[in-house]
C-alpha atoms as a PDB file:
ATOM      1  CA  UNK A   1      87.701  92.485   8.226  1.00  0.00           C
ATOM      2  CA  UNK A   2      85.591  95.584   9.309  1.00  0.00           C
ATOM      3  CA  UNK A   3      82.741  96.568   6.358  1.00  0.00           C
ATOM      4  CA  UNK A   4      82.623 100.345   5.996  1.00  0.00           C
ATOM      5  CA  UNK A   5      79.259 100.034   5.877  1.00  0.00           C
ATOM      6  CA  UNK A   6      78.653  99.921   9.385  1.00  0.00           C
ATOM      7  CA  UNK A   7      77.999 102.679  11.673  1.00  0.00           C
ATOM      8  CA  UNK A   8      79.052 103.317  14.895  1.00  0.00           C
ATOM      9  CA  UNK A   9      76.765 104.344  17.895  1.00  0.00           C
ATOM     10  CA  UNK A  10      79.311 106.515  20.316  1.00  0.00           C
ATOM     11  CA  UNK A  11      79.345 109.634  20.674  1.00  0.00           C
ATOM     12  CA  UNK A  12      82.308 110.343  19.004  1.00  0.00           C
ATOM     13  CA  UNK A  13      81.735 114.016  16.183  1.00  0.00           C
ATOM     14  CA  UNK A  14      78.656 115.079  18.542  1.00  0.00           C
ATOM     15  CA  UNK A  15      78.092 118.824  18.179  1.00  0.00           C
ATOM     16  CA  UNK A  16      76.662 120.750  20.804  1.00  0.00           C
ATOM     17  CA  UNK A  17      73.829 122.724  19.877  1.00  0.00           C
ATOM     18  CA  UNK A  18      70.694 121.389  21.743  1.00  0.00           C
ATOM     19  CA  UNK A  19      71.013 123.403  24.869  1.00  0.00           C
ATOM     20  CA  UNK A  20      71.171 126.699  22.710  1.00  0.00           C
ATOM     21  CA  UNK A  21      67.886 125.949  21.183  1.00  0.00           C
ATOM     22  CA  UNK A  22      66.166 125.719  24.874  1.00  0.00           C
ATOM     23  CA  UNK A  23      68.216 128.544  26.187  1.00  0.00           C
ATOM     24  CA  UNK A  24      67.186 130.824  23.120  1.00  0.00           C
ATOM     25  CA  UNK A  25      63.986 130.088  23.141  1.00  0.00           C
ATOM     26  CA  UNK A  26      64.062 130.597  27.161  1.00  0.00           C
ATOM     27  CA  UNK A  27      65.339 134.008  26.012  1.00  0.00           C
ATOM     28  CA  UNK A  28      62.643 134.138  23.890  1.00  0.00           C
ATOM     29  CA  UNK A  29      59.986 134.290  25.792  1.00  0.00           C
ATOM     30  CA  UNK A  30      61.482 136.155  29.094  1.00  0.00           C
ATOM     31  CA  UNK A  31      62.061 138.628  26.326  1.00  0.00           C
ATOM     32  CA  UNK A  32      58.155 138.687  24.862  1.00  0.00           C
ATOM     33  CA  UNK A  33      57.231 138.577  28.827  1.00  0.00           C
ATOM     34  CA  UNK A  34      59.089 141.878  29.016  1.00  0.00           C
ATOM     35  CA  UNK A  35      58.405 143.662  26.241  1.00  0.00           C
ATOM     36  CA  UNK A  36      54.462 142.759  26.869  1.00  0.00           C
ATOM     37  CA  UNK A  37      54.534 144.427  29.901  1.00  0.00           C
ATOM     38  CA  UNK A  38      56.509 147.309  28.720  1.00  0.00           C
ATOM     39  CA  UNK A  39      53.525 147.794  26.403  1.00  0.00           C
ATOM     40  CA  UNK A  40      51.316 147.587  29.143  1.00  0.00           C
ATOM     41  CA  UNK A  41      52.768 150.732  30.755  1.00  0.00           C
ATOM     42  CA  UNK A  42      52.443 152.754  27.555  1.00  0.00           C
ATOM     43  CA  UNK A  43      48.851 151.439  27.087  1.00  0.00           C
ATOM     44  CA  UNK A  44      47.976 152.164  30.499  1.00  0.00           C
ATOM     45  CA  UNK A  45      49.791 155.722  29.676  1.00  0.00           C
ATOM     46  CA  UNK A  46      47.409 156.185  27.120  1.00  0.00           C
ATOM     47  CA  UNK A  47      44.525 155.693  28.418  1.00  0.00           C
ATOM     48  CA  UNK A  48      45.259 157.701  31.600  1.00  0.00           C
ATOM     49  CA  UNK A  49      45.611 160.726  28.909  1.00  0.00           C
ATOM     50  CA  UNK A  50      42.421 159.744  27.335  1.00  0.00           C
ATOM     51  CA  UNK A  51      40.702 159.741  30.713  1.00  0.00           C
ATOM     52  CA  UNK A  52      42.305 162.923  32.135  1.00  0.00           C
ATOM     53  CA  UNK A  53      41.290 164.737  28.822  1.00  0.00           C
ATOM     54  CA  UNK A  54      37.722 163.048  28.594  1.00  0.00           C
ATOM     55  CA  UNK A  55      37.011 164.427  32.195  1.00  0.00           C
ATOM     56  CA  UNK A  56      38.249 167.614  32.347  1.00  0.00           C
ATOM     57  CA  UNK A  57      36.440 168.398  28.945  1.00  0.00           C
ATOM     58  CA  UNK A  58      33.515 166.741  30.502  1.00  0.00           C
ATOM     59  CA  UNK A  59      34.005 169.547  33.465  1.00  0.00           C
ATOM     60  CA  UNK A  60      33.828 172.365  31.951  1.00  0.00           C
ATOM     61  CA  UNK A  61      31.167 171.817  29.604  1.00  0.00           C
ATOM     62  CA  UNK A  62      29.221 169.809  32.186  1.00  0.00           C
ATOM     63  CA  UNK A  63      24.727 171.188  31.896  1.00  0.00           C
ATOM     64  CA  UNK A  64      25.657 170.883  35.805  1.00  0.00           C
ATOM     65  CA  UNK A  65      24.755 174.453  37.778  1.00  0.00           C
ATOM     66  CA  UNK A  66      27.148 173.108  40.343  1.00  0.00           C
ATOM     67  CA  UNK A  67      30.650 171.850  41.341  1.00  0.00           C
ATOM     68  CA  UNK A  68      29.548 168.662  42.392  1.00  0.00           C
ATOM     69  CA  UNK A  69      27.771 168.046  39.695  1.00  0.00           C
ATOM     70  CA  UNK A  70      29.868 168.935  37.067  1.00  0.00           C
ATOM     71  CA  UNK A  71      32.768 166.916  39.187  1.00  0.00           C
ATOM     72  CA  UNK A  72      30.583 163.561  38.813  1.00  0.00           C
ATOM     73  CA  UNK A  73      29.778 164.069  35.458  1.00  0.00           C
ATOM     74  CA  UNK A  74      33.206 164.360  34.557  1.00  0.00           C
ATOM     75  CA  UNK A  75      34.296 161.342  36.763  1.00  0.00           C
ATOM     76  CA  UNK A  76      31.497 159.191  35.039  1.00  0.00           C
ATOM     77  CA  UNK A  77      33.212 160.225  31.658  1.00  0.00           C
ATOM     78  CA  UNK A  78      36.632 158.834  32.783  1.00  0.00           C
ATOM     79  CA  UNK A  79      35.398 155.896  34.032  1.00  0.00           C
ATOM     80  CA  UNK A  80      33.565 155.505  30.884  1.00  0.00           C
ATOM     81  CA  UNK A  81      36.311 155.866  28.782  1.00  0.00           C
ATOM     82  CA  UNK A  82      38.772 153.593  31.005  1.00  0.00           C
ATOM     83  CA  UNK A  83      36.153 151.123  30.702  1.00  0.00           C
ATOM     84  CA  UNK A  84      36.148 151.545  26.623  1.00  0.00           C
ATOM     85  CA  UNK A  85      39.998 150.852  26.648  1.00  0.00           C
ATOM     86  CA  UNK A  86      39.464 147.974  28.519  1.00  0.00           C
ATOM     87  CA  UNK A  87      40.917 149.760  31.762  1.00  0.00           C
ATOM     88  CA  UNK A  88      38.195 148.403  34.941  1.00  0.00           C
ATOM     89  CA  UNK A  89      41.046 148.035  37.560  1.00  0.00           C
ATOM     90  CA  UNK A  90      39.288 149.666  40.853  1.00  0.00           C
ATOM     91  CA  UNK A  91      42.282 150.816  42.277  1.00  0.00           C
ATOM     92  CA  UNK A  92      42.676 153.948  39.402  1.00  0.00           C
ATOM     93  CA  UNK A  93      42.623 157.547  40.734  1.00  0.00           C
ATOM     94  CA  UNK A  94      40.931 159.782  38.888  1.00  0.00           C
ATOM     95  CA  UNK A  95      40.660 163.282  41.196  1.00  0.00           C
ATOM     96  CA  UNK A  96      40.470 167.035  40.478  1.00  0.00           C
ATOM     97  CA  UNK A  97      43.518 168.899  41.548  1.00  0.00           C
ATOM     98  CA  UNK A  98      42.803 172.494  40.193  1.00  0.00           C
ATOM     99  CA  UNK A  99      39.986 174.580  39.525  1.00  0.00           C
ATOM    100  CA  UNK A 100      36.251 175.519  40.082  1.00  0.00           C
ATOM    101  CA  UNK A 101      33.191 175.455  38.450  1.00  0.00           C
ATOM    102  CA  UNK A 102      33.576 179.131  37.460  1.00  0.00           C
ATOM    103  CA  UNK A 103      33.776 181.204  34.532  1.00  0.00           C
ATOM    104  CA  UNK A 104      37.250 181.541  33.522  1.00  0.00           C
ATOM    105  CA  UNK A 105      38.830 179.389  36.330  1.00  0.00           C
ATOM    106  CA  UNK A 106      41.351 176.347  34.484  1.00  0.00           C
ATOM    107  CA  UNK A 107      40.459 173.133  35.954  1.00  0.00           C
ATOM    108  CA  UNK A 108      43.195 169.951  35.883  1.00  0.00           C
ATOM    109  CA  UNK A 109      42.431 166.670  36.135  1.00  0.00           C
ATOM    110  CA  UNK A 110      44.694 163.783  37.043  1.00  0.00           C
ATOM    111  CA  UNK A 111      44.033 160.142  36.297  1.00  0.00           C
ATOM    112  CA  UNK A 112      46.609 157.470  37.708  1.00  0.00           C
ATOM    113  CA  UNK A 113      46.569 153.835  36.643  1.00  0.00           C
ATOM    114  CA  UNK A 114      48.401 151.275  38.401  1.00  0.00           C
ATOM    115  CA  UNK A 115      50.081 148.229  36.537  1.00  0.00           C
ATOM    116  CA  UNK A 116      51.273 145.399  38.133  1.00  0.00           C
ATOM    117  CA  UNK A 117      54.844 144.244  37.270  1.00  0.00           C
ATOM    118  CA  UNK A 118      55.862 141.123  35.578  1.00  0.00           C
ATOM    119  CA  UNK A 119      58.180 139.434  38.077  1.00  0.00           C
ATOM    120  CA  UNK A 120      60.237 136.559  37.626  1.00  0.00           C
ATOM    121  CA  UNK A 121      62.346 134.629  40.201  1.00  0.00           C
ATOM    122  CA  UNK A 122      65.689 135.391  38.857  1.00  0.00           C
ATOM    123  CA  UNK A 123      64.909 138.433  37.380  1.00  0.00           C
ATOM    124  CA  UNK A 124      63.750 141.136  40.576  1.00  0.00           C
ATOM    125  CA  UNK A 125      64.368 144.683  40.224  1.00  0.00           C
ATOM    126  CA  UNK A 126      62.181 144.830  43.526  1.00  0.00           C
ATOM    127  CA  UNK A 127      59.092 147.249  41.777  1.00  0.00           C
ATOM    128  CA  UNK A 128      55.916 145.494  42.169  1.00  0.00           C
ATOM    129  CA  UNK A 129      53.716 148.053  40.220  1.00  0.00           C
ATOM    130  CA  UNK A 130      54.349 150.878  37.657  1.00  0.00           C
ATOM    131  CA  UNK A 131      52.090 154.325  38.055  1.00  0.00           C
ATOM    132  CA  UNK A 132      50.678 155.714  34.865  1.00  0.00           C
ATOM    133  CA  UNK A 133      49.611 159.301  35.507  1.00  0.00           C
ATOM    134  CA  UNK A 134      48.462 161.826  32.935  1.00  0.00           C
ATOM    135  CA  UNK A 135      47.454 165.480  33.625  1.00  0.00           C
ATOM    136  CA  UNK A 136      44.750 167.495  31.392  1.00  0.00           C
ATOM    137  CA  UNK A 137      44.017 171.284  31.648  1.00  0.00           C
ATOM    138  CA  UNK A 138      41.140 173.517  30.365  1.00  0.00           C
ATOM    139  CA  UNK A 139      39.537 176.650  31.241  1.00  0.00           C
ATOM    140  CA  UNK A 140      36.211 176.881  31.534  1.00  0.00           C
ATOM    141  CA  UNK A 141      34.632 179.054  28.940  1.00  0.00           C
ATOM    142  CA  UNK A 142      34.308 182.984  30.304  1.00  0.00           C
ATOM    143  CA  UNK A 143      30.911 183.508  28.107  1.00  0.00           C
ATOM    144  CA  UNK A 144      29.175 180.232  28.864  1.00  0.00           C
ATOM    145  CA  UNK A 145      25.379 180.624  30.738  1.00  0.00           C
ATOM    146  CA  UNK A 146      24.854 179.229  33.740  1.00  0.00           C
ATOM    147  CA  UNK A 147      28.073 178.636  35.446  1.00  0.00           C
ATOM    148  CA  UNK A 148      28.776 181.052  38.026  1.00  0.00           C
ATOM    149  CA  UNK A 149      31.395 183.610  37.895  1.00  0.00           C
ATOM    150  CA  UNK A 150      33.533 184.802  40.864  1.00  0.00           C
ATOM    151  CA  UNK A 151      32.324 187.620  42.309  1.00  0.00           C
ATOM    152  CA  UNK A 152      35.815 189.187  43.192  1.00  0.00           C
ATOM    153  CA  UNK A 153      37.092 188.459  39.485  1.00  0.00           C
ATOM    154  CA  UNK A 154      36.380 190.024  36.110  1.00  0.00           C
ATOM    155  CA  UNK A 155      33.526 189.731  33.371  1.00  0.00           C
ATOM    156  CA  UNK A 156      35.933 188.297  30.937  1.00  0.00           C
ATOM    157  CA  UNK A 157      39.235 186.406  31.572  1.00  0.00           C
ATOM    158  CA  UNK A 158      41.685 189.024  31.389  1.00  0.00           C
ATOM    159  CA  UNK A 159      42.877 188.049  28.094  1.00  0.00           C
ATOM    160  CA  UNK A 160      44.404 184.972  29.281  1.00  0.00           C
ATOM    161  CA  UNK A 161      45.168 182.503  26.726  1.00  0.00           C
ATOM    162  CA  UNK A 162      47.451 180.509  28.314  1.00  0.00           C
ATOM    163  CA  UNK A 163      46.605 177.674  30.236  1.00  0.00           C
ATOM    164  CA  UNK A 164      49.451 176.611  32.924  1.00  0.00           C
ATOM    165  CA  UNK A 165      51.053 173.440  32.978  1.00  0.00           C
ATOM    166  CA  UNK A 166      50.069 170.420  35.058  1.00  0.00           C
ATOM    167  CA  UNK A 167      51.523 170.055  38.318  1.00  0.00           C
END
């Protein structure tokens, strides 16, 4: 006679379950991999904006009496705030694309930050790096002493308020 208090050791009533635990967390973390590097892209979009709007401001108000000048004074001011955001990759662009160091003339400044993507194996979309790029305008103040003024263009700006778009 069989006692019912013994157990038996097969396999028999075995739920499956185990494999969804290490394929969920899997999921898991391809999806935190992701999302962290998502967030990269929008910090690196940030601070691209902070730069472009640090240097251009840094332009025009730049105690330079020159272009050159004023143009490293407001490259030193990006680079300083990149490197306050944490941003020290030497492969960021940070260039002048409008604009003179004249009275009334709107200067733009672009700033463009590389991020590298997150690649895995089975997961390729084939882009190896996204491009954050921000573009900041300002015109440079038509009453300010000693910037030079065009000599082919008026005392006072014309009554232009509006500053274009960026490229």
């Amino acid at each position: 006679m069989r006692s019912t208090r013994s157990r038996c050791r097969d396999e028999a009533g075995q739920v499956g379950g185990i494999e969804a635990i290490v394929f969920g967390l899997l999921i898991l973390v391809v999806g935190v991999l992701l999302v962290s590097n998502a967030w990269g892209v929008i910090d690196a979009k940030m601070a691209a904006r902070e730069a472009a709007r640090e240097a251009v401001r840094a332009f025009v108000t730049a105690p330079a009496t020159d272009e050159i000048g004023a143009e490293q004074i407001a490259h030193q001011a990006a680079l300083d705030t990149l490197n306050e955001m944490g941003w020290t990759n030497p492969s960021i662009v940070i260039t002048k694309t409008q604009g003179a160091f004249e009275r009334c003339a709107v200067v733009t400044y672009e700033v463009r930050i590389p991020v590298p993507a997150f690649t895995l194996p089975w997961l390729s979309s084939g882009v190896t790096t996204f491009e954050a790029n921000a573009y900041q305008s300002e015109r440079v103040d038509p009453y300010r002493s000693g910037v030079p003024a065009d000599p082919d263009g008026p005392t006072v700006c014309d009554g232009q308020d509006q500053i274009p778009a960026g490229p």
